[in-house]
Each structure stands twice: as structure tokens, then as C-alpha cells.
C-alpha atoms as a PDB file:
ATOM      1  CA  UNK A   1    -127.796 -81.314 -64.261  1.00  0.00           C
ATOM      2  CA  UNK A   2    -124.379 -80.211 -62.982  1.00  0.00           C
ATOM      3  CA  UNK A   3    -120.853 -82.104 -64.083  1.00  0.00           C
ATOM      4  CA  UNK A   4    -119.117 -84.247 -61.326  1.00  0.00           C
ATOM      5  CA  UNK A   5    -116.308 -81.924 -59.491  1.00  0.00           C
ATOM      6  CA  UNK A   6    -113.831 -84.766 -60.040  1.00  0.00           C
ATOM      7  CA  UNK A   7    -115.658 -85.239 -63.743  1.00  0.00           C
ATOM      8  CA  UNK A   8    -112.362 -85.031 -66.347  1.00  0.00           C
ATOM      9  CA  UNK A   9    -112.664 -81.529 -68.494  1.00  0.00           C
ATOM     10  CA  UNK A  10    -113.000 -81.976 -72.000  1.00  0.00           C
ATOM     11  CA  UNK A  11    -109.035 -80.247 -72.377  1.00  0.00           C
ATOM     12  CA  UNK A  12    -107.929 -82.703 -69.990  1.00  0.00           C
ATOM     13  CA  UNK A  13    -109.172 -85.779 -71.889  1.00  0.00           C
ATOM     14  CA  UNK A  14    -108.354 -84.305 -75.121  1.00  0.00           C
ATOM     15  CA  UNK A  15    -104.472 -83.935 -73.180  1.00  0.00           C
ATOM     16  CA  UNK A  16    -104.884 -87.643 -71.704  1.00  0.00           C
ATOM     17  CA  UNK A  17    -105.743 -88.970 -75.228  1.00  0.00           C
ATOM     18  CA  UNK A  18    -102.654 -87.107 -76.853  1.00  0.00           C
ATOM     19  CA  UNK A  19    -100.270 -88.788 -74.134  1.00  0.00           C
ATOM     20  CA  UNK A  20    -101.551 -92.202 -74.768  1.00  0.00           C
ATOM     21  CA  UNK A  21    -101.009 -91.761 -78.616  1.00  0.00           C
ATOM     22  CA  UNK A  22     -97.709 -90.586 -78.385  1.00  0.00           C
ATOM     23  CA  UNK A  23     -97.066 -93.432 -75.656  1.00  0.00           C
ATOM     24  CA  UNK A  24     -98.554 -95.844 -78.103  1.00  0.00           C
ATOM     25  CA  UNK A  25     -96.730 -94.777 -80.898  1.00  0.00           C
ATOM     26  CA  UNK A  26     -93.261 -94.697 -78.931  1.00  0.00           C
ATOM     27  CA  UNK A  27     -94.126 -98.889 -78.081  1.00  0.00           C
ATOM     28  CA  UNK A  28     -94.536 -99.438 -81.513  1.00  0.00           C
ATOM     29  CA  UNK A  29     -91.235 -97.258 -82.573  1.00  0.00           C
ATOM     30  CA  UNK A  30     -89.733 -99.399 -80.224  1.00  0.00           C
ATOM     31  CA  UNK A  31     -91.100-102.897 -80.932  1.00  0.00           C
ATOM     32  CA  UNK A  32     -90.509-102.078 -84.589  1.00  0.00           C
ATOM     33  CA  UNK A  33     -86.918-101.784 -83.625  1.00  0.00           C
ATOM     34  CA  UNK A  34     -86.281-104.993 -82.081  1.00  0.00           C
ATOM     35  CA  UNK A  35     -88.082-106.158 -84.137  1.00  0.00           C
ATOM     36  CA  UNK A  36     -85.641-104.675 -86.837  1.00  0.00           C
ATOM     37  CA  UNK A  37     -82.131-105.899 -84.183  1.00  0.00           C
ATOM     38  CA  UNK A  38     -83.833-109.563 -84.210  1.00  0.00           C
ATOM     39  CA  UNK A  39     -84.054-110.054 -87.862  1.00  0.00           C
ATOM     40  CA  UNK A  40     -80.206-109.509 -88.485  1.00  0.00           C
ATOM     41  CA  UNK A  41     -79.419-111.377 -85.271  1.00  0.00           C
ATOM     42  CA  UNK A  42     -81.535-114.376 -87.141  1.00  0.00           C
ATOM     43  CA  UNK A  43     -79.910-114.266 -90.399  1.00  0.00           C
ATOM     44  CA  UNK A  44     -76.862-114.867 -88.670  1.00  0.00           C
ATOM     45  CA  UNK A  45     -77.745-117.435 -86.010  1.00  0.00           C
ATOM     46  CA  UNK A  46     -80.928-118.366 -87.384  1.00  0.00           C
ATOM     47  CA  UNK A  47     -84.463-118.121 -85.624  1.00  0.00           C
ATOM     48  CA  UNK A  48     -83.312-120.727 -82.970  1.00  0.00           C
ATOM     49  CA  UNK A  49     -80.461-118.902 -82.175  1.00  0.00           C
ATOM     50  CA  UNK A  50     -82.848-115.997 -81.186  1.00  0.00           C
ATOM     51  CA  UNK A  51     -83.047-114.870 -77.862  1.00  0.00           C
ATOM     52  CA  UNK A  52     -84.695-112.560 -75.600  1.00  0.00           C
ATOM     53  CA  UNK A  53     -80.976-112.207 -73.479  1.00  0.00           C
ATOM     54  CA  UNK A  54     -79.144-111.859 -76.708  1.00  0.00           C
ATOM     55  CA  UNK A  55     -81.764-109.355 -78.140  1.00  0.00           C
ATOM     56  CA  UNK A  56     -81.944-107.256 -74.919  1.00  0.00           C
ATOM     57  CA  UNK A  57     -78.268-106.762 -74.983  1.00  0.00           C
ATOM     58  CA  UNK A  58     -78.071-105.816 -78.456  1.00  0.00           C
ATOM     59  CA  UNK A  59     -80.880-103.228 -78.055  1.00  0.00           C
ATOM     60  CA  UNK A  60     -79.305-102.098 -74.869  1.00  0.00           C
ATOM     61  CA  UNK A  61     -82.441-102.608 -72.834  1.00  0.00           C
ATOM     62  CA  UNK A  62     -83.796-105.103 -70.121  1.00  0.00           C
ATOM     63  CA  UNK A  63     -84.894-108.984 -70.439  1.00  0.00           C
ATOM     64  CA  UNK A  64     -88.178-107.685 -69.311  1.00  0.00           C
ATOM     65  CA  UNK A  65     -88.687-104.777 -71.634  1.00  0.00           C
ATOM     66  CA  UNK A  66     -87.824-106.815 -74.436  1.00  0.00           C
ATOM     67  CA  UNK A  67     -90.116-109.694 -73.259  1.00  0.00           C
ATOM     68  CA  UNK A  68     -92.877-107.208 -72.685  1.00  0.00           C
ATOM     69  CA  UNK A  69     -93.359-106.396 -76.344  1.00  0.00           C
ATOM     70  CA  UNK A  70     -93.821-109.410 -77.248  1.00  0.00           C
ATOM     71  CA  UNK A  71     -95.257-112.106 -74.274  1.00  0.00           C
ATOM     72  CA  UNK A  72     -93.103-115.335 -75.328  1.00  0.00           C
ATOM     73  CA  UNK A  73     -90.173-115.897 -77.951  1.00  0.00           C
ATOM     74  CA  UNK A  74     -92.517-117.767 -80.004  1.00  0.00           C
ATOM     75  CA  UNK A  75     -94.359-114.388 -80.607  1.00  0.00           C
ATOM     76  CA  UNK A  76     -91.047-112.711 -80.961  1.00  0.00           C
ATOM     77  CA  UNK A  77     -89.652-115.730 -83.779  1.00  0.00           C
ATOM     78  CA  UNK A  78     -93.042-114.855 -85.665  1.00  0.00           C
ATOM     79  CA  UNK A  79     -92.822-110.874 -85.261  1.00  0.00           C
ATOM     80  CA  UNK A  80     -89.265-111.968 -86.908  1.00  0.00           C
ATOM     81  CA  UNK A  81     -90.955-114.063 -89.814  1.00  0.00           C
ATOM     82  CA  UNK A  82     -93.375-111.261 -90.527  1.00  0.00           C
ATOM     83  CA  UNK A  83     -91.235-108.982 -91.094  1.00  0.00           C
ATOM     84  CA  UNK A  84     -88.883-110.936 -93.321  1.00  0.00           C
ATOM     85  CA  UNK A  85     -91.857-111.969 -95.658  1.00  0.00           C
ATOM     86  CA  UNK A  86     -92.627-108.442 -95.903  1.00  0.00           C
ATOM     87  CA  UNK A  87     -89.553-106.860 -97.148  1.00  0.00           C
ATOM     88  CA  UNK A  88     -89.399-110.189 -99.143  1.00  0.00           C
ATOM     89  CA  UNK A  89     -92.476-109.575-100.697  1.00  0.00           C
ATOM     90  CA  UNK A  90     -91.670-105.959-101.395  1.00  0.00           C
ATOM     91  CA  UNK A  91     -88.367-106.614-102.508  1.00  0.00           C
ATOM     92  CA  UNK A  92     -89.044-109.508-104.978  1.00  0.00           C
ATOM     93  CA  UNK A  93     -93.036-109.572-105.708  1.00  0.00           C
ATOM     94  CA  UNK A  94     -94.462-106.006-106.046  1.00  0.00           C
ATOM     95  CA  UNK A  95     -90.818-104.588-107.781  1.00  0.00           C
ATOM     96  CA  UNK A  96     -91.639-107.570-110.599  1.00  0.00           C
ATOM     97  CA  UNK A  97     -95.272-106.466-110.489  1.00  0.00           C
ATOM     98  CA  UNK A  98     -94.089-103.541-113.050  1.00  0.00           C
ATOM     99  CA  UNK A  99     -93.212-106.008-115.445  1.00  0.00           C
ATOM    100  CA  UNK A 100     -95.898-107.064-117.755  1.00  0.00           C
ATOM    101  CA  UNK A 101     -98.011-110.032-117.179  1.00  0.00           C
ATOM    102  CA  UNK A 102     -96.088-113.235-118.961  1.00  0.00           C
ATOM    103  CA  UNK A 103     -92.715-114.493-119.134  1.00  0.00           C
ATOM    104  CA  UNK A 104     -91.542-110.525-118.392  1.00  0.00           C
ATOM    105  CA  UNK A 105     -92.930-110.812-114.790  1.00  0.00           C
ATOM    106  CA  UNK A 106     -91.871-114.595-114.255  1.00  0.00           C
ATOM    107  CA  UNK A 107     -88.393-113.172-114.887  1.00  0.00           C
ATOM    108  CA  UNK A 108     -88.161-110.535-112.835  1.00  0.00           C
ATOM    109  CA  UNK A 109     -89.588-112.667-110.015  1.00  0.00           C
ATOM    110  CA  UNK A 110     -86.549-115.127-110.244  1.00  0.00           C
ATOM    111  CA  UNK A 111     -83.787-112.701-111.111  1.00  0.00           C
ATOM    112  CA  UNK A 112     -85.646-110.562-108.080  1.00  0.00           C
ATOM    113  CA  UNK A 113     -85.102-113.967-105.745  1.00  0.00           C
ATOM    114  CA  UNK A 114     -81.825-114.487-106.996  1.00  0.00           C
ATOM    115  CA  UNK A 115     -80.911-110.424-106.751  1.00  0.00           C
ATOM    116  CA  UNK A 116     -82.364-111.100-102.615  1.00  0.00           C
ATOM    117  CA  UNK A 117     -81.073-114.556-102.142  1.00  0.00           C
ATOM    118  CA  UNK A 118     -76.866-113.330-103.219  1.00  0.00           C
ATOM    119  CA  UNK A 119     -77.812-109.901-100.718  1.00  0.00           C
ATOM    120  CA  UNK A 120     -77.980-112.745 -97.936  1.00  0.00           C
ATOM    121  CA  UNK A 121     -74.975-114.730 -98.419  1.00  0.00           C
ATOM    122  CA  UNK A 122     -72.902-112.844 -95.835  1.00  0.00           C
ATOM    123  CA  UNK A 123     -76.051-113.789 -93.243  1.00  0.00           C
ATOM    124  CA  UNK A 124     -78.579-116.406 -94.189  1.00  0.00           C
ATOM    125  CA  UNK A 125     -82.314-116.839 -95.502  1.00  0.00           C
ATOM    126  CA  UNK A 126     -84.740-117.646 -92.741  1.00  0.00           C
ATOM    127  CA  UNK A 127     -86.724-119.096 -95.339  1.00  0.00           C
ATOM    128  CA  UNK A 128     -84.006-121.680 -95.816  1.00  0.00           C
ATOM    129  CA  UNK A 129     -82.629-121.751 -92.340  1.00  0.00           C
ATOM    130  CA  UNK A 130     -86.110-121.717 -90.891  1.00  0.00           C
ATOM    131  CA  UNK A 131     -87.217-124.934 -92.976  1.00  0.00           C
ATOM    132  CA  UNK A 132     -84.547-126.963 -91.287  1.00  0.00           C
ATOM    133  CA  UNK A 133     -84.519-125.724 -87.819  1.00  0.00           C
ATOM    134  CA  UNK A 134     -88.824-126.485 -87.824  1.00  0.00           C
ATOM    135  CA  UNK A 135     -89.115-128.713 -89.894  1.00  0.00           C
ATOM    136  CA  UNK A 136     -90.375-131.833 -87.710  1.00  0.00           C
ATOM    137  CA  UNK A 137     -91.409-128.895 -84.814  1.00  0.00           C
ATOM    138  CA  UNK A 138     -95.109-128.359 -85.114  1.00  0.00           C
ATOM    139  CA  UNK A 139     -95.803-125.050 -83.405  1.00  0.00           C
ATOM    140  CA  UNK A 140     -96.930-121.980 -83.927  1.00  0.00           C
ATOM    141  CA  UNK A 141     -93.582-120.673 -85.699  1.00  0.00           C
ATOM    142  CA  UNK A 142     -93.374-123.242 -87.768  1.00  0.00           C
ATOM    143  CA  UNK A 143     -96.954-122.380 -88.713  1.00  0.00           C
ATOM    144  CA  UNK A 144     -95.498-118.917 -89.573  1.00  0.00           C
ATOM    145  CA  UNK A 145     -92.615-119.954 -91.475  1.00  0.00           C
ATOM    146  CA  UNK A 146     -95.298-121.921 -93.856  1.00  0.00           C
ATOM    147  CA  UNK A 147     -98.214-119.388 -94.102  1.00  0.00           C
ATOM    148  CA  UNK A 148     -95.368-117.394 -95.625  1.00  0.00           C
ATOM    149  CA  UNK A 149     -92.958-119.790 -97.903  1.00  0.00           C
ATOM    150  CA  UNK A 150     -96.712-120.700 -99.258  1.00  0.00           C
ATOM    151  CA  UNK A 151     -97.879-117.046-100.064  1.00  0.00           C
ATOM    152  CA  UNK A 152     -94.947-116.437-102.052  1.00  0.00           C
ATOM    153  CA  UNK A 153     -94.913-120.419-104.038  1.00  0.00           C
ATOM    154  CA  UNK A 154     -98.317-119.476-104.704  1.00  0.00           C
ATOM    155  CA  UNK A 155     -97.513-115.843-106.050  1.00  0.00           C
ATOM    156  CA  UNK A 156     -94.870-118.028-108.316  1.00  0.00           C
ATOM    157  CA  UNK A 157     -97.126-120.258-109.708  1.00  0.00           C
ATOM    158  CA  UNK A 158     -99.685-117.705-110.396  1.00  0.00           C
ATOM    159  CA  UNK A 159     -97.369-115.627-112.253  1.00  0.00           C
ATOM    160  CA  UNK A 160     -96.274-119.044-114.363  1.00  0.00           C
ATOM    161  CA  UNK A 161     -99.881-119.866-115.000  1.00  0.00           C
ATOM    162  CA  UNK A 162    -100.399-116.183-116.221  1.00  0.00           C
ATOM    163  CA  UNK A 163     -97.492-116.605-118.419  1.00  0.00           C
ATOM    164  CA  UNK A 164     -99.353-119.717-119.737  1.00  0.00           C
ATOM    165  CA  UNK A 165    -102.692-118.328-120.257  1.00  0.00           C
ATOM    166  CA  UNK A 166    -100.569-115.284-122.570  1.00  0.00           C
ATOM    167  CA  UNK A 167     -99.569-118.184-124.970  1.00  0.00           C
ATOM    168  CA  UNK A 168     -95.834-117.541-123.850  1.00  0.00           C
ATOM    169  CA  UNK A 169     -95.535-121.009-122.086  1.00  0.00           C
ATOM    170  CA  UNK A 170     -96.976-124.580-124.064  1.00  0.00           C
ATOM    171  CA  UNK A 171    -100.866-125.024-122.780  1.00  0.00           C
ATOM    172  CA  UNK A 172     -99.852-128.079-120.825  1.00  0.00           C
ATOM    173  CA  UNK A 173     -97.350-126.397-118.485  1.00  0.00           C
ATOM    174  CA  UNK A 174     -97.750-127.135-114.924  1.00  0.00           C
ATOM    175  CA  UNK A 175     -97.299-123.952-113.211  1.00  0.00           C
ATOM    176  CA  UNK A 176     -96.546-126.084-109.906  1.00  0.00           C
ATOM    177  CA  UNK A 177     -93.673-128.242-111.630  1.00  0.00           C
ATOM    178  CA  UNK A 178     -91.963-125.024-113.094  1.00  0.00           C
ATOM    179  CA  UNK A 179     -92.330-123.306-109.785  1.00  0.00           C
ATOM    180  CA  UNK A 180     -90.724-126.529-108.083  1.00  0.00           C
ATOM    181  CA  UNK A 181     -87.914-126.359-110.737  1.00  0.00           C
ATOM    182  CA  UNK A 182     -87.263-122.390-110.148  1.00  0.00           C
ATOM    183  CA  UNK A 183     -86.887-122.858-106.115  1.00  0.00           C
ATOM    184  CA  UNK A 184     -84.662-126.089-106.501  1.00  0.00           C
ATOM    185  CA  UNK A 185     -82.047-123.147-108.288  1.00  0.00           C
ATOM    186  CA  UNK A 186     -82.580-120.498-105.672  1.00  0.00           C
ATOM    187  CA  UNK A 187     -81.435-123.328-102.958  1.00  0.00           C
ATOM    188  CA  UNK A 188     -78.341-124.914-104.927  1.00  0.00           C
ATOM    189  CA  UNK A 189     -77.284-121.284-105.599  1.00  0.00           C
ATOM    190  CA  UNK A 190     -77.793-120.635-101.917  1.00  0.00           C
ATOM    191  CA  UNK A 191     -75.891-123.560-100.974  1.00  0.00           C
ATOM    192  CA  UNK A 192     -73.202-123.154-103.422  1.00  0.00           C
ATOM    193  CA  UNK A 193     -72.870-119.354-103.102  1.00  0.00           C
ATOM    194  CA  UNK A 194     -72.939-119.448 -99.192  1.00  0.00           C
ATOM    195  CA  UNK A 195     -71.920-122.979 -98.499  1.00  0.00           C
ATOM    196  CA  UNK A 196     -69.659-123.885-100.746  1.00  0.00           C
ATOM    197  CA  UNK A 197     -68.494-120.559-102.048  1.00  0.00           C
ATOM    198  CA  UNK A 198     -68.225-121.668-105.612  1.00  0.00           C
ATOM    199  CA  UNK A 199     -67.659-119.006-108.175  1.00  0.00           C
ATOM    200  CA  UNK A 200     -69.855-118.133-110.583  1.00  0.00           C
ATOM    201  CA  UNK A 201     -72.924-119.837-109.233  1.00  0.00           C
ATOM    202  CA  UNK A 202     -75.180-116.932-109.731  1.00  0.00           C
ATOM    203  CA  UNK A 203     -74.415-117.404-113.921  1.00  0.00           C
ATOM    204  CA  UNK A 204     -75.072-120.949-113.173  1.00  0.00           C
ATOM    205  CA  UNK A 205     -78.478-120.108-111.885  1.00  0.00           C
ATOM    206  CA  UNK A 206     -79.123-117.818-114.748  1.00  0.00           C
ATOM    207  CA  UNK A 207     -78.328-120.306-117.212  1.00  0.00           C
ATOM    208  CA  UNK A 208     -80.745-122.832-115.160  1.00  0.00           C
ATOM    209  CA  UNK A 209     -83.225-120.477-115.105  1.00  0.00           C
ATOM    210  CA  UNK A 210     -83.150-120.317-119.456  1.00  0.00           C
ATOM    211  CA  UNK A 211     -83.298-124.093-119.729  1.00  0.00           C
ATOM    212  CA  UNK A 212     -86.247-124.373-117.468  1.00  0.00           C
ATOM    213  CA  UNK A 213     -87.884-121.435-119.979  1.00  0.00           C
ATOM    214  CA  UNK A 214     -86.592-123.050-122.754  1.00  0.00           C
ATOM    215  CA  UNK A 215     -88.156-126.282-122.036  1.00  0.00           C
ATOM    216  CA  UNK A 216     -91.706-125.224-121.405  1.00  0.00           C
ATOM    217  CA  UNK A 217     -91.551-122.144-124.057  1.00  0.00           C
ATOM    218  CA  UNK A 218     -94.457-122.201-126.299  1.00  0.00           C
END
């Protein structure tokens, strides 16, 4: 049985293959860049303020190669919320995951917050910025913004309970109530900090933070 003349070599597809996983990874080098342009542009205008004219002339390329990454500026607000929730995460969950388990770990999760929350004063949180500009906008980016504020409330409150179940918080702590308490600092210190620009709101926080452990300390 004899090969097609016009049958690709095995050297050639070996060579096509090569040049579409170099083209592949270029896209993503690429898409991981605006990406990268569109998260600062949001922390300063905020995810509304996002657009695919604004992006393309910070990234010095065209509307449509922009656009062509991505398919809508929904899917381009998302890419955006993705990617803050994962240097978030990385940032402020797994660096407090070296702490032990307990009121150590609980800690280091809020002073973490705090640490991210006073890097953003000079631009925003999209967490924050994000809950007002969607918050009566069902949609798909709204969906995102949600998925993620949950994920890390639920990290929170799983760290409290843990704290709890070492005997370092009273038995009938409510893991959700502390949590609640803990977030309602990290948002006055943003709007003091950022709004406001009150001195010393980050030793306010701190102190905050001690009551709220103080309180609920076994």
C-alpha cells in the first residue's frame, strides 16, 4: 500500500505541530498580557470603565486583536476577575496557609487582607468596586465577581471554624458572624484609607481586629 504523493511526511507534521505550539503559546503570552494591562486599567476606573478601545491603545494593538482574544467585554471583565482572585488568593490565602491551623492562620489571613487591601489604595479593589458597579446587574460578570468574593468568605470562615474546633475560639462561635465582622474592617479601612484618607486607619483596623478576637477568645 503506497503513501498519498500529497500525503504530509512525518518531519513535516512533526514541523506543522511545532509552529502551532509556538503560535499557541505566543496567543496566550499575549492574552496573558492584556489580560495583565486590563487589571491595572480596572483598579483605576473600575471594571465598567473597561474597554476594548481603551485597552487596545494601552497595549498598542488593534480593537480587533484585542477583541479577538476574548469574543465580548463580558469575557474580557471576567478574564479581569480571574485573574484578580488569583493573585488574591495567592497573596492572602496560601502565604497564611504556613501559619498553623487556629487563631495563627486566622491572623495572617486578615493582616494578609489588610497588607493587600493598603497595596490598593493608590488604585482600587475590584472586589469592592465590582460589588457596586453589579450589584443590581445580573449577568455573567456579576456571576464572576460572586463565585469569587464567595470562595474567599468561605476560605475565612473555614479558617475561623478551624480555629474553633482547636479550642482557641468559645465552642459557640459562629464562624459566619466573625467572618462578617472581619470584612466590615477591611471595607471601613478601605473607605477611610482611600476615601477619606484618614491617618492611622490601618492601626484602627488592627485594634478592630483584637476586639473581635477578644470577644470570641476561648
Amino acid at each position: 500500500m503506497t503513501h498519498s504523493a500529497h500525503a504530509p511526511s512525518r518531519r513535516s507534521r512533526i514541523a506543522l505541530a511545532e509552529r502551532s505550539a509556538r503560535a499557541l503559546a505566543k496567543g496566550q503570552q499575549t492574552k496573558s498580557a492584556i489580560v495583565d494591562a486590563a487589571l491595572r486599567i480596572a483598579a483605576q476606573v473600575g471594571l465598567e470603565g473597561l474597554s476594548i478601545g481603551a485597552l487596545a491603545e494601552a497595549m498598542q494593538m488593534s480593537k480587533s486583536g484585542v477583541f479577538a482574544h476574548f469574543g465580548s467585554r463580558d469575557e474580557l471583565q471576567i478574564s479581569v476577575v480571574r485573574e484578580y482572585y488569583t493573585r488574591f488568593e495567592a497573596e492572602v490565602f496560601h502565604a497564611a496557609m504556613e501559619e498553623k491551623r487556629g487563631l495563627p492562620r486566622v491572623r495572617a489571613l486578615f493582616e494578609n487582607w489588610m497588607r493587600y487591601t493598603s497595596a490598593e489604595l493608590d488604585s482600587g479593589c475590584i472586589f469592592i468596586s465590582g460589588a457596586v458597579e453589579f450589584d443590581d446587574r445580573p449577568g455573567p460578570v456579576r456571576d464572576a465577581l460572586i463565585e469569587a468574593v464567595t470562595a474567599w468568605q468561605e476560605a475565612m470562615e473555614r479558617a475561623i471554624a478551624q480555629a474553633r474546633d482547636e479550642g482557641h475560639l468559645v465552642a459557640d462561635a459562629d464562624e459566619q458572624q466573625i467572618s462578617f465582622e472581619i470584612h466590615a474592617l477591611i471595607l471601613a479601612l478601605h473607605y477611610d484609607a482611600r476615601f477619606l484618607h484618614r491617618p492611622g486607619s490601618m492601626e484602627r483596623a488592627l485594634r478592630g481586629f483584637d476586639n473581635i478576637l477578644a470577644r470570641y477568645s476561648a
